[in-house]
C-alpha atoms as a PDB file:
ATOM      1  CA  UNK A   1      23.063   7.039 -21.509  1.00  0.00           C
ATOM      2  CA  UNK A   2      20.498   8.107 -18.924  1.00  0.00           C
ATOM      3  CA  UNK A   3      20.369   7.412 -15.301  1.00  0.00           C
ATOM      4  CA  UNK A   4      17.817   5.232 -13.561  1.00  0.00           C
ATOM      5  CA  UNK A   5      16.778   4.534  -9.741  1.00  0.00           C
ATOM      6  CA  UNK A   6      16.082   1.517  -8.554  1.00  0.00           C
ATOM      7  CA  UNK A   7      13.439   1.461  -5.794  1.00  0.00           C
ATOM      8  CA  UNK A   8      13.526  -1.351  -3.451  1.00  0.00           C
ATOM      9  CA  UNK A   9       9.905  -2.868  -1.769  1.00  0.00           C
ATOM     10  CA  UNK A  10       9.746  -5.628   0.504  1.00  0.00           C
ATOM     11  CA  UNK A  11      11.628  -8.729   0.884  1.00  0.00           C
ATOM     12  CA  UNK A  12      12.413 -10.849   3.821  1.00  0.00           C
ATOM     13  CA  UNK A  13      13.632  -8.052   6.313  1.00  0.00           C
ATOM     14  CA  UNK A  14      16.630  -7.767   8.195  1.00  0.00           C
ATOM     15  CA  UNK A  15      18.903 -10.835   8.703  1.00  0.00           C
ATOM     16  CA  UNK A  16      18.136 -12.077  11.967  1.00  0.00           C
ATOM     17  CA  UNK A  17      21.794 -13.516  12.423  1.00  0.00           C
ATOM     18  CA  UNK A  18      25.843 -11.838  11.594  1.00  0.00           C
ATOM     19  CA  UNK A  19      26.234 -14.888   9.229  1.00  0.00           C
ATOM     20  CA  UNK A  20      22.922 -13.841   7.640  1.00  0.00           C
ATOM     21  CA  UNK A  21      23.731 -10.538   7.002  1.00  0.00           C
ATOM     22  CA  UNK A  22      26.928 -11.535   5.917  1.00  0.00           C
ATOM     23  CA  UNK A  23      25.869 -13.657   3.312  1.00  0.00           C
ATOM     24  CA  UNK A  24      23.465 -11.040   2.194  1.00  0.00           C
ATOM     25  CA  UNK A  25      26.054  -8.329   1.933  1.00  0.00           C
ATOM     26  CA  UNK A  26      28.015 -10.981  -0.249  1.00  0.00           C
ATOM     27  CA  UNK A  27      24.742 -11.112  -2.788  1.00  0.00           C
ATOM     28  CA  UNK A  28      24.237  -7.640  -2.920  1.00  0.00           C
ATOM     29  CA  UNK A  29      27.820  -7.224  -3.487  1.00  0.00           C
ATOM     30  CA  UNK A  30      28.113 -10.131  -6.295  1.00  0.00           C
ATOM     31  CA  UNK A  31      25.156  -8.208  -7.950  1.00  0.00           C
ATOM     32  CA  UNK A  32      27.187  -4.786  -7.767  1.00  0.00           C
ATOM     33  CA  UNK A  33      30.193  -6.368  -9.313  1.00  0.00           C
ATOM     34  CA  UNK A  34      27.955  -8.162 -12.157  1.00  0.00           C
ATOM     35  CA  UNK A  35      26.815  -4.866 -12.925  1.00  0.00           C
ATOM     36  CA  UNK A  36      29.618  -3.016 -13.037  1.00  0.00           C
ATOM     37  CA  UNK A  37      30.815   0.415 -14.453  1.00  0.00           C
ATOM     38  CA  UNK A  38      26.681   0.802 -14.466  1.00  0.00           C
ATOM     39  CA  UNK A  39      26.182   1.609 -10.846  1.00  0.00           C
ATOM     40  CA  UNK A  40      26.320   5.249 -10.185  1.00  0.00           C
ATOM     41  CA  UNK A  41      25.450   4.953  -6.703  1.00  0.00           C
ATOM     42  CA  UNK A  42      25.031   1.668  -4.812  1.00  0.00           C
ATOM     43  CA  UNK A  43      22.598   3.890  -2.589  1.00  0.00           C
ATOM     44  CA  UNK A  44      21.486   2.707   0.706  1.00  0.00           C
ATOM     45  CA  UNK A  45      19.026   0.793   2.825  1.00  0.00           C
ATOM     46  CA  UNK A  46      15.982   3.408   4.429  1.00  0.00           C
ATOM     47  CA  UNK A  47      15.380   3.088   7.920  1.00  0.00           C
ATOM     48  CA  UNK A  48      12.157   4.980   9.960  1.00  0.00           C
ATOM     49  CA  UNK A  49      10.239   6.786   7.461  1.00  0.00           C
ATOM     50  CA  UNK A  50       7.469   9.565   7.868  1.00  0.00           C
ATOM     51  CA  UNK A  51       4.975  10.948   5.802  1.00  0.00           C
ATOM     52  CA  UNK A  52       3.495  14.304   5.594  1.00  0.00           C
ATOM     53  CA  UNK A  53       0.175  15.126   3.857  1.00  0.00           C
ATOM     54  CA  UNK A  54      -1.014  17.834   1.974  1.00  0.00           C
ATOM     55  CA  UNK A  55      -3.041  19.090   4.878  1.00  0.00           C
ATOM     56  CA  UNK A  56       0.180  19.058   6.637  1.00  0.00           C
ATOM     57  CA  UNK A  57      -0.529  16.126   9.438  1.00  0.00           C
ATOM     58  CA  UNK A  58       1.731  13.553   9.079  1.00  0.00           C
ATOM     59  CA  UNK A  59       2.254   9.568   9.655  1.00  0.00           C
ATOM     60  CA  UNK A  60       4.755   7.855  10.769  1.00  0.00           C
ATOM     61  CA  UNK A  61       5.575   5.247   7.861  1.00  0.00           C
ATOM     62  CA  UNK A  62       6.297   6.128   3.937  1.00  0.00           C
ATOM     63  CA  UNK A  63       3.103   5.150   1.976  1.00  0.00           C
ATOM     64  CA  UNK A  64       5.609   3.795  -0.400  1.00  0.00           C
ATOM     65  CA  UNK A  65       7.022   0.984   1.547  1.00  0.00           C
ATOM     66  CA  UNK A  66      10.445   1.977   0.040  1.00  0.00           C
ATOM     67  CA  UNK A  67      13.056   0.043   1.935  1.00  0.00           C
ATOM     68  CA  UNK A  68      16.074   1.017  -0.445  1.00  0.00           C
ATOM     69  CA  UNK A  69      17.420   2.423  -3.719  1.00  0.00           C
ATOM     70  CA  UNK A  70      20.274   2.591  -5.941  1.00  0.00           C
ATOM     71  CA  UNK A  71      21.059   4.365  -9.265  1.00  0.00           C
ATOM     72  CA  UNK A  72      22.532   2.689 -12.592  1.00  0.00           C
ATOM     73  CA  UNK A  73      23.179   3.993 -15.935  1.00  0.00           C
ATOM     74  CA  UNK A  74      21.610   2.447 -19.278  1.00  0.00           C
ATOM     75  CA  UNK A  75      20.936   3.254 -22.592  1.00  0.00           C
ATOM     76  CA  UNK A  76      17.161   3.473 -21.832  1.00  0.00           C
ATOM     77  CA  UNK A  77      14.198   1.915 -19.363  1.00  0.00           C
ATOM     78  CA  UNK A  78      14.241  -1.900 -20.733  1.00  0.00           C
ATOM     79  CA  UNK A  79      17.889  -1.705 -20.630  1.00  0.00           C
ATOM     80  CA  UNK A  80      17.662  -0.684 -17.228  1.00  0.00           C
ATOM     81  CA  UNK A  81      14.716  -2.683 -16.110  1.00  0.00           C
ATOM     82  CA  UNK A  82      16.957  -5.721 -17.896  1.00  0.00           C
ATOM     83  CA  UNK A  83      19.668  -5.175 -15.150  1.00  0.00           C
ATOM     84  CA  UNK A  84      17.279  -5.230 -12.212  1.00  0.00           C
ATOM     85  CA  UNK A  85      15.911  -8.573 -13.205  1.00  0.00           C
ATOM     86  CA  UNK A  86      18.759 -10.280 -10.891  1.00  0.00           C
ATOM     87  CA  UNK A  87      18.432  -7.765  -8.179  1.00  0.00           C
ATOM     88  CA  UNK A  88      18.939  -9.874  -4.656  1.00  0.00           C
ATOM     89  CA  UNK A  89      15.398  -8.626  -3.015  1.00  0.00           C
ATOM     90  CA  UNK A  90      13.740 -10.713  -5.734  1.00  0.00           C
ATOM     91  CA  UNK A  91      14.653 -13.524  -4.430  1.00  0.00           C
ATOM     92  CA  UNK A  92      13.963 -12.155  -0.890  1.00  0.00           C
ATOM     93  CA  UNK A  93      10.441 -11.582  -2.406  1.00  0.00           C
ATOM     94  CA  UNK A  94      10.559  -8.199  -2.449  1.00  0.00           C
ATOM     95  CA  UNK A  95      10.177  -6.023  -6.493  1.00  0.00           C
ATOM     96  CA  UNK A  96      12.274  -3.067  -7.525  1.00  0.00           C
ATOM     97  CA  UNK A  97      10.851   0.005  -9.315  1.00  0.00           C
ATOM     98  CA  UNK A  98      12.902   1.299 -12.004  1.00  0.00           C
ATOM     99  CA  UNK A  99      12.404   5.255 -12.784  1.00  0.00           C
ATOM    100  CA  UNK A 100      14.133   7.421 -15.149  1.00  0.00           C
ATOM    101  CA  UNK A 101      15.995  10.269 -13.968  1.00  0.00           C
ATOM    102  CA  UNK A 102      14.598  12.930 -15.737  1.00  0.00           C
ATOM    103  CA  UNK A 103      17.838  16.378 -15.993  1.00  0.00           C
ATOM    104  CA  UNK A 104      16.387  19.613 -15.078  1.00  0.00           C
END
């Protein structure tokens, strides 16, 4: 088993209401429990992002666009990239990028 991060982009933003976010909370948490003993780390929404260059100037958004991430175990990528395919932000329109963990 190897561990994977999921990289959240996009999607419909922040719910504009309490019973919005609620019922978001509820889908990311029905997702969770569907996945089980798999999630290593439910991780966390980003907020304000900066990005620093290799000249050393910065900017003040991620060129990434990341707005979350999470980390799951599977046996190996597809297996992995299998379990995102229900992920909540995809029907949000947002994608997730899966990436192996790589042990140093």
């Amino acid at each position: 088993m190897a561990n994977f991060v999921f990289a959240y982009h996009g999607g419909s933003g922040a719910p504009a209401t309490p019973q919005e976010q609620e019922q978001v909370m509820a889908e990311w948490g029905a997702w969770f429990g569907a996945l089980g003993s798999a999630v290593v780390d439910g991780g966390a929404p980003f907020g304000a992002s900066s990005m620093v260059r290799p000249d050393g100037s910065t900017a003040n958004a991620g060129a990434a666009g990341l707005g979350g991430y999470s980390v799951v175990t599977a046996t190996d990528l597809a297996a992995a990239t299998n379990l995102a395919k229900d992920c909540p932000v995809l029907r949000a329109g947002g994608s997730v990028d899966v990436y192996e963990v790589i042990p140093m």
